[in-house]
Protein backbone atom coordinates (compact mmCIF):
# COMPACT_ATOMS: atom_id res chain seq x y z
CA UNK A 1 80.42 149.23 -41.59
CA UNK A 2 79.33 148.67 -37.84
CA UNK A 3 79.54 151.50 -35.61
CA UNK A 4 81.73 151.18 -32.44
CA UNK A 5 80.50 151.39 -29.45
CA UNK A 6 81.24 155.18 -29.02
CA UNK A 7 80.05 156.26 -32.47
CA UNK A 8 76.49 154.21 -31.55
CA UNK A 9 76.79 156.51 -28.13
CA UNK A 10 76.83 160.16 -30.07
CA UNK A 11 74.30 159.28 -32.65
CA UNK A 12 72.07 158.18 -29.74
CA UNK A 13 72.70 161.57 -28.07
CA UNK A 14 72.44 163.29 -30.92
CA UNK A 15 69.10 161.73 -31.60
CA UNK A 16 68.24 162.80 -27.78
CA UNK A 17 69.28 165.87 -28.44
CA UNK A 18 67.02 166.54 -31.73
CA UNK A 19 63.87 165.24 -30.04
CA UNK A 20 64.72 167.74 -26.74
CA UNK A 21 66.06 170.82 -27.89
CA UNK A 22 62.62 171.55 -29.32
CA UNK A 23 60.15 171.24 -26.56
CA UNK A 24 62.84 173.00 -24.16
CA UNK A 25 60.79 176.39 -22.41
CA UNK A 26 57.88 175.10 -24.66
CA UNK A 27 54.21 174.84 -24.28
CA UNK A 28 53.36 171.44 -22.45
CA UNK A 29 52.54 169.73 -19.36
CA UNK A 30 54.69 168.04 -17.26
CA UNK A 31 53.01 164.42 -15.94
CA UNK A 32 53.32 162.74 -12.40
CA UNK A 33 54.73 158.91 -12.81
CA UNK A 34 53.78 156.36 -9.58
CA UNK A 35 56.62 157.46 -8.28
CA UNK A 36 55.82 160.85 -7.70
CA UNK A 37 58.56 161.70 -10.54
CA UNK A 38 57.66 163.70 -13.06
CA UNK A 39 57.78 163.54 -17.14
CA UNK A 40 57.32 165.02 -20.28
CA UNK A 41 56.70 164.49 -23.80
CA UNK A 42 60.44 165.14 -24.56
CA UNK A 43 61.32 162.58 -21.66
CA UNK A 44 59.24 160.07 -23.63
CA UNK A 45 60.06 161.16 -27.42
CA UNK A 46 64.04 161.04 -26.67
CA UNK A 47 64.03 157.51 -25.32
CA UNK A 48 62.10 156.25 -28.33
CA UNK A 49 64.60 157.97 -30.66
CA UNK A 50 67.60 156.24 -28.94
CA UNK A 51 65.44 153.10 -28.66
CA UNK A 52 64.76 152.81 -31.85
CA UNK A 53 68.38 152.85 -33.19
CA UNK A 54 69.78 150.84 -30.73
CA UNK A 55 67.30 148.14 -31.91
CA UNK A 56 68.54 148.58 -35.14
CA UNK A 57 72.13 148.41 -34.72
CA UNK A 58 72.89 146.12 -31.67
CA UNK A 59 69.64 143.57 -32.26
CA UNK A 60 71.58 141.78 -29.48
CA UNK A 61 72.01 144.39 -26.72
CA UNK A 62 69.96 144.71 -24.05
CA UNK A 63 67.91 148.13 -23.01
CA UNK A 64 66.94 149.61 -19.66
CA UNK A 65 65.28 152.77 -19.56
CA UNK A 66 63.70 154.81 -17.71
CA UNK A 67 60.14 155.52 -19.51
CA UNK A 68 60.12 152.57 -21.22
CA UNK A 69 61.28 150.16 -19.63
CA UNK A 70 63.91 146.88 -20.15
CA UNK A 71 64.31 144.64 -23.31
CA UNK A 72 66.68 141.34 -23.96
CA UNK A 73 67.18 141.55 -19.89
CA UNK A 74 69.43 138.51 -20.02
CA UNK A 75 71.70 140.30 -22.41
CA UNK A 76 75.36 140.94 -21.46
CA UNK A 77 75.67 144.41 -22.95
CA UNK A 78 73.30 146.82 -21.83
CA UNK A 79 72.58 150.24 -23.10
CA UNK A 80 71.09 152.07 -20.15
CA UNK A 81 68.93 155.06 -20.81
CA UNK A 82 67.56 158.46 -18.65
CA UNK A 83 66.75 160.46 -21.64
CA UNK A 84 66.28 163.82 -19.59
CA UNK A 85 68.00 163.25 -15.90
CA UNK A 86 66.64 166.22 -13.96
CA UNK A 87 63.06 166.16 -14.95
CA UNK A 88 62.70 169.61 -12.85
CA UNK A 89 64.83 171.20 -14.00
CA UNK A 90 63.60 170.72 -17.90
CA UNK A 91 60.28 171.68 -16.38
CA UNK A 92 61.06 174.76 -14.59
CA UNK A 93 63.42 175.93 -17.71
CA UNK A 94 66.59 175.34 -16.54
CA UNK A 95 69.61 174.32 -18.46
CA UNK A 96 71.10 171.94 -15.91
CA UNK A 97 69.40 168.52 -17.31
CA UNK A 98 71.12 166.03 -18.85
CA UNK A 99 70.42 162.79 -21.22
CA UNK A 100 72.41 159.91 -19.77
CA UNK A 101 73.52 157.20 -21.47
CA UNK A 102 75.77 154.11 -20.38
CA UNK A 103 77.22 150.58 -21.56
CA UNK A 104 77.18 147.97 -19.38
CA UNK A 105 78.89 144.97 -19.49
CA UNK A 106 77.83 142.03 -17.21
CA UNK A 107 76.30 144.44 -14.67
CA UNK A 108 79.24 147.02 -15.08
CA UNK A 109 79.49 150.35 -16.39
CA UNK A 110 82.37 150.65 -19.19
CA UNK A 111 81.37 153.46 -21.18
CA UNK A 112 79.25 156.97 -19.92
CA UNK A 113 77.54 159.90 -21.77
CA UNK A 114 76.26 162.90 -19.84
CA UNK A 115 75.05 165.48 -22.48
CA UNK A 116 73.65 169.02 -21.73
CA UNK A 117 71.67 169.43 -24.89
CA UNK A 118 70.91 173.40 -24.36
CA UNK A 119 74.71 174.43 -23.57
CA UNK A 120 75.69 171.95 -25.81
CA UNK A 121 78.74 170.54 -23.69
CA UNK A 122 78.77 166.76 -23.43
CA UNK A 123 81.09 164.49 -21.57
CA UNK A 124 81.89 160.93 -22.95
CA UNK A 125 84.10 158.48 -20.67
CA UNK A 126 85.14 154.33 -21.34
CA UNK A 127 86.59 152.73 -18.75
CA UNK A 128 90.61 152.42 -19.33
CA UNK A 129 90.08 155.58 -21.18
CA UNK A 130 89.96 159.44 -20.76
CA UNK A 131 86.57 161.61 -20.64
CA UNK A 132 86.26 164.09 -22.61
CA UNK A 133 83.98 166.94 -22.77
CA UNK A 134 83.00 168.35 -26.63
CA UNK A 135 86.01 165.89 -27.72
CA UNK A 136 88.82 167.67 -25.09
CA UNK A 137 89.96 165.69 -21.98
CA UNK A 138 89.32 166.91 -18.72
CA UNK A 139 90.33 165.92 -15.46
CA UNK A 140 89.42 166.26 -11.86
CA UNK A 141 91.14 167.83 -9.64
CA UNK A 142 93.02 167.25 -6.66
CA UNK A 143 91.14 167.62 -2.58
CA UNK A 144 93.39 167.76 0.19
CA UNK A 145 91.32 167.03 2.92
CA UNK A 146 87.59 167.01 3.46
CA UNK A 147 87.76 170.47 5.13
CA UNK A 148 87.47 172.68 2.25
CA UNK A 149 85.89 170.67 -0.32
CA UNK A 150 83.16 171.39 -2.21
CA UNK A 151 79.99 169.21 -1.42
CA UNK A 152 76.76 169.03 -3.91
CA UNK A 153 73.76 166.90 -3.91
CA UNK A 154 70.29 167.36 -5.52
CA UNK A 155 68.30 167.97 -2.92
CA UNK A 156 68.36 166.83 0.66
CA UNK A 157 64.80 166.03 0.56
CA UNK A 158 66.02 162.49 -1.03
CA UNK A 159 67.53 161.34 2.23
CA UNK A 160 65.27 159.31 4.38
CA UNK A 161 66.70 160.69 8.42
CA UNK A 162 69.63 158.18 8.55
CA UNK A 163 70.87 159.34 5.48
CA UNK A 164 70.25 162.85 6.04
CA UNK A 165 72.53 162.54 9.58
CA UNK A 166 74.97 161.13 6.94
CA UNK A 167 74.51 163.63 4.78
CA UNK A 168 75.13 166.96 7.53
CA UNK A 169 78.01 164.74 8.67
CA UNK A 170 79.58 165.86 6.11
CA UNK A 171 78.67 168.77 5.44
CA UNK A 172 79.88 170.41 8.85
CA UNK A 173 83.18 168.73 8.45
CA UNK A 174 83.71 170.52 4.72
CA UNK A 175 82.35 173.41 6.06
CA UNK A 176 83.08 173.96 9.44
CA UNK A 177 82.86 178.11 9.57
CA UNK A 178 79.20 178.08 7.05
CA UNK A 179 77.58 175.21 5.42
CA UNK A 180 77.54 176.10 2.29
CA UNK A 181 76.97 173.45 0.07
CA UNK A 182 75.54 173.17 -3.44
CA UNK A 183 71.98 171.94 -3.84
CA UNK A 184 70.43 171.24 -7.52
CA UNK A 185 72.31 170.17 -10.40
CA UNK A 186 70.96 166.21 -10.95
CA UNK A 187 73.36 164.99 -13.29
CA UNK A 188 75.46 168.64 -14.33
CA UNK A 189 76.99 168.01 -10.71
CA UNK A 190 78.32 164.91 -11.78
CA UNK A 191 79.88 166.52 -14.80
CA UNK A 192 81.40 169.90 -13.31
CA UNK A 193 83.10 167.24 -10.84
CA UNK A 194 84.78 165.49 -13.81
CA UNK A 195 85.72 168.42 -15.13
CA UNK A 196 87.58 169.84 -11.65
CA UNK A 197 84.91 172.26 -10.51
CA UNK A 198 83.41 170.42 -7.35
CA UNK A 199 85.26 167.95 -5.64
CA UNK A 200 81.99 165.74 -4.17
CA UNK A 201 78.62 164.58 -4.84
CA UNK A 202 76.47 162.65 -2.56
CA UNK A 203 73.43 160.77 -3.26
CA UNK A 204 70.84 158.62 -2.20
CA UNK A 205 67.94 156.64 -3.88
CA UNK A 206 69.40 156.41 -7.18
CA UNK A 207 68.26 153.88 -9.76
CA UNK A 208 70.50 152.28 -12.54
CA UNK A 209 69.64 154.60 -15.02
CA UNK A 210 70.63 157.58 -12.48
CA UNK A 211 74.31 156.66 -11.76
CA UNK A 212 75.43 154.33 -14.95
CA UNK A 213 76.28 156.47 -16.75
CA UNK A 214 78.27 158.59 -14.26
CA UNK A 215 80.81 156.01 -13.24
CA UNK A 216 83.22 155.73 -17.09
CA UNK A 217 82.51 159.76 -17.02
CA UNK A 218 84.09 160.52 -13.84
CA UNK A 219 86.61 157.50 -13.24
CA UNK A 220 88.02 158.29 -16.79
CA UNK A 221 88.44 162.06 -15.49
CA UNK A 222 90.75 159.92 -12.82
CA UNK A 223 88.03 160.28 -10.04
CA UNK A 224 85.84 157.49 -8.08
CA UNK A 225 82.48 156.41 -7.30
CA UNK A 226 81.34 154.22 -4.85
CA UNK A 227 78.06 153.30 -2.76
CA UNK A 228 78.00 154.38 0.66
CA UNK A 229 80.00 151.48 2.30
CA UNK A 230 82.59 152.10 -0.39
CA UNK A 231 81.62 149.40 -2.55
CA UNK A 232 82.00 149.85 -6.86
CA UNK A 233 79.09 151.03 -8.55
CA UNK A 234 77.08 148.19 -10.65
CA UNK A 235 73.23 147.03 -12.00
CA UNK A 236 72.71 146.01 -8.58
CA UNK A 237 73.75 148.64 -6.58
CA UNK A 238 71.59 149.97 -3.58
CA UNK A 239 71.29 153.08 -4.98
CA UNK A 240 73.67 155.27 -2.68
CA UNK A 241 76.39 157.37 -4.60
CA UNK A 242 79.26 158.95 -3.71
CA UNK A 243 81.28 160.69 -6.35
CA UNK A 244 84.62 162.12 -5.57
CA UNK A 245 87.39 163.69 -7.99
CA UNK A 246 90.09 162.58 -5.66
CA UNK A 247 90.30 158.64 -5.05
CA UNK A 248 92.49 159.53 -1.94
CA UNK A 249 89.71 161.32 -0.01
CA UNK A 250 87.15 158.12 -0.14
CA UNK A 251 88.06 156.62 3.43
CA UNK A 252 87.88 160.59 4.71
CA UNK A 253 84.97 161.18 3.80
CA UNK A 254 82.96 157.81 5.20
CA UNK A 255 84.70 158.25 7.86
CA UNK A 256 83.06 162.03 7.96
CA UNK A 257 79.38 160.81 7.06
CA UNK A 258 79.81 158.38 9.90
CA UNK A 259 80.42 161.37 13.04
CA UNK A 260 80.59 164.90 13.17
CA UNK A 261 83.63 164.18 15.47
CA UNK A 262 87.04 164.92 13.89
CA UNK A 263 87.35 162.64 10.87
CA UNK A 264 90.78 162.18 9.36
CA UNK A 265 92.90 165.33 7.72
CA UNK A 266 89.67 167.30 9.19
CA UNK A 267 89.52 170.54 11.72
CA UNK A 268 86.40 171.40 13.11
CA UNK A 269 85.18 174.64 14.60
CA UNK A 270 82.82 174.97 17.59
CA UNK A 271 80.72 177.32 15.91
CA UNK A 272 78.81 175.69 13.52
CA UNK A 273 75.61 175.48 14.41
CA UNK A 274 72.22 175.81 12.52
CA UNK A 275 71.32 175.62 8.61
CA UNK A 276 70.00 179.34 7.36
CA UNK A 277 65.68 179.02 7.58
CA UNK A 278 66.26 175.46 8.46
CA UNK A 279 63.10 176.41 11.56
CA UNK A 280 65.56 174.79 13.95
CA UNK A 281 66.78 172.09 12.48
CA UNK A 282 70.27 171.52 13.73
CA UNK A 283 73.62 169.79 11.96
CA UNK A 284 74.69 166.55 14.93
CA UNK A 285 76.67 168.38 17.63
CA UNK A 286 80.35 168.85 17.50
CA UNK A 287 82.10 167.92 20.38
CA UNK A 288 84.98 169.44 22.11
CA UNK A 289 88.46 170.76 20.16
């Protein structure tokens, strides 16, 4: 009997997970791709596992991955593949990675798998479905206002200086008494928003393997992603994200990215002023209450 859809998803992850789990904190090297990205052995080995059984069971279906690249590219289904999203972290030992897989359909993402191999907690969401994390639904959680919410991205180093004004937009109209945002996570952010621990994530220079398989995870958890104009995520995306748990704060928060003057249902203080050992480098200037 055919597998579903879902069924192919776990065994793929599963098989990511065998051909990971072993070279985690392990003796290797870590390589530097054209892109300045890096990779490992494990990146390479869990992509041919998944690969390989996806070849086997859906003939048909199309592949894009990261390390390997894209096969049947005129297919309408399309099993998208980062095998180990957060390279650094994997490298440097931390348990904040994830494999990412997605199904899309015609361009769009309809079914998402972010798995944490190491703490062994993985998320599954379909489109017109629930997500689930380890088989139990989760849901994000409400935001009131952009004032207050909790803000992550990778790093702020991926911003090019437009984006980066974007970015501490933002940021000093969540935080207006200490920015205080959270910086690492790659895909885990992602994840912890589906499952009502942060209530934004904001990226920039994503490819389709990145944010595929985010979209079913965190719009089954009843949350919404979007580029940065506030478009719906697809294959052809431009590669800015923004991930929020609450669908209601969307226009808030664009409208926040666009000025450090007051957005909507925000209050700023005057005092905000400088980011910790930033040597100077100052958030846009607030104007007057």
């Amino acid at each position: 009997m055919a597998l579903t859809d879902i069924e192919l998803a776990q065994k793929l992850t599963d098989a990511a997970r065998d051909a990971i789990l072993p070279l985690f904190r392990g003796d290797w090297e870590a390589e530097t791709k054209a892109d300045n990205s890096a990779v490992t052995e494990a990146d390479r080995a869990a992509e041919a596992a998944m690969r390989a059984i996806i070849e086997k069971e859906r003939p048909d279906d199309g592949i894009i991955g990261e390390e390997y690249g894209t096969r049947n590219e005129g297919a309408g289904r399309q099993w998208v593949l980062d095998p180990i999203d957060g390279t650094q972290s994997f490298v440097a030992g931390r348990a904040i990675f994830g494999t990412l897989i997605a199904l899309n359909q015609e361009g769009w993402p309809v079914l998402g798998v972010i798995d944490q191999p190491v703490q062994k907690e993985r998320w599954i969401g379909q489109i017109g479905e629930g997500t689930t994390l380890n088989g139990k639904p989760v849901k994000a959680r409400p935001c009131p206002a952009v004032e207050g919410m909790s803000l992550a991205t990778t790093s702020p180093h991926c911003f090019d200086a437009e984006q980066s004004d974007a970015w501490l937009n933002l940021v000093v109209n969540a935080y207006p008494k200490r920015p205080f945002p959270i910086y690492g996570g790659d895909c885990y952010n992602y994840a912890m928003l589906a499952s009502g621990h942060v209530d934004c994530v904001m990226e920039a220079g994503l490819k389709v393997h990145d944010y595929a398989a985010l979209v079913p995870v965190v719009e089954g958890a009843g949350g919404i992603m979007s580029d940065w104009q506030g478009n719906p995520l697809d294959a052809g995306s431009d590669g800015t994200v923004i991930a929020l748990g609450d669908p209601a704060r969307l226009e808030d928060v664009l409208a926040a990215m666009g000025s450090s003057e007051l957005a909507p249902n925000v209050r700023l203080s005057k005092d905000t002023s400088i980011l910790p050992s930033s040597g100077g480098f100052k958030f846009p200037p607030i104007g007057d209450e």
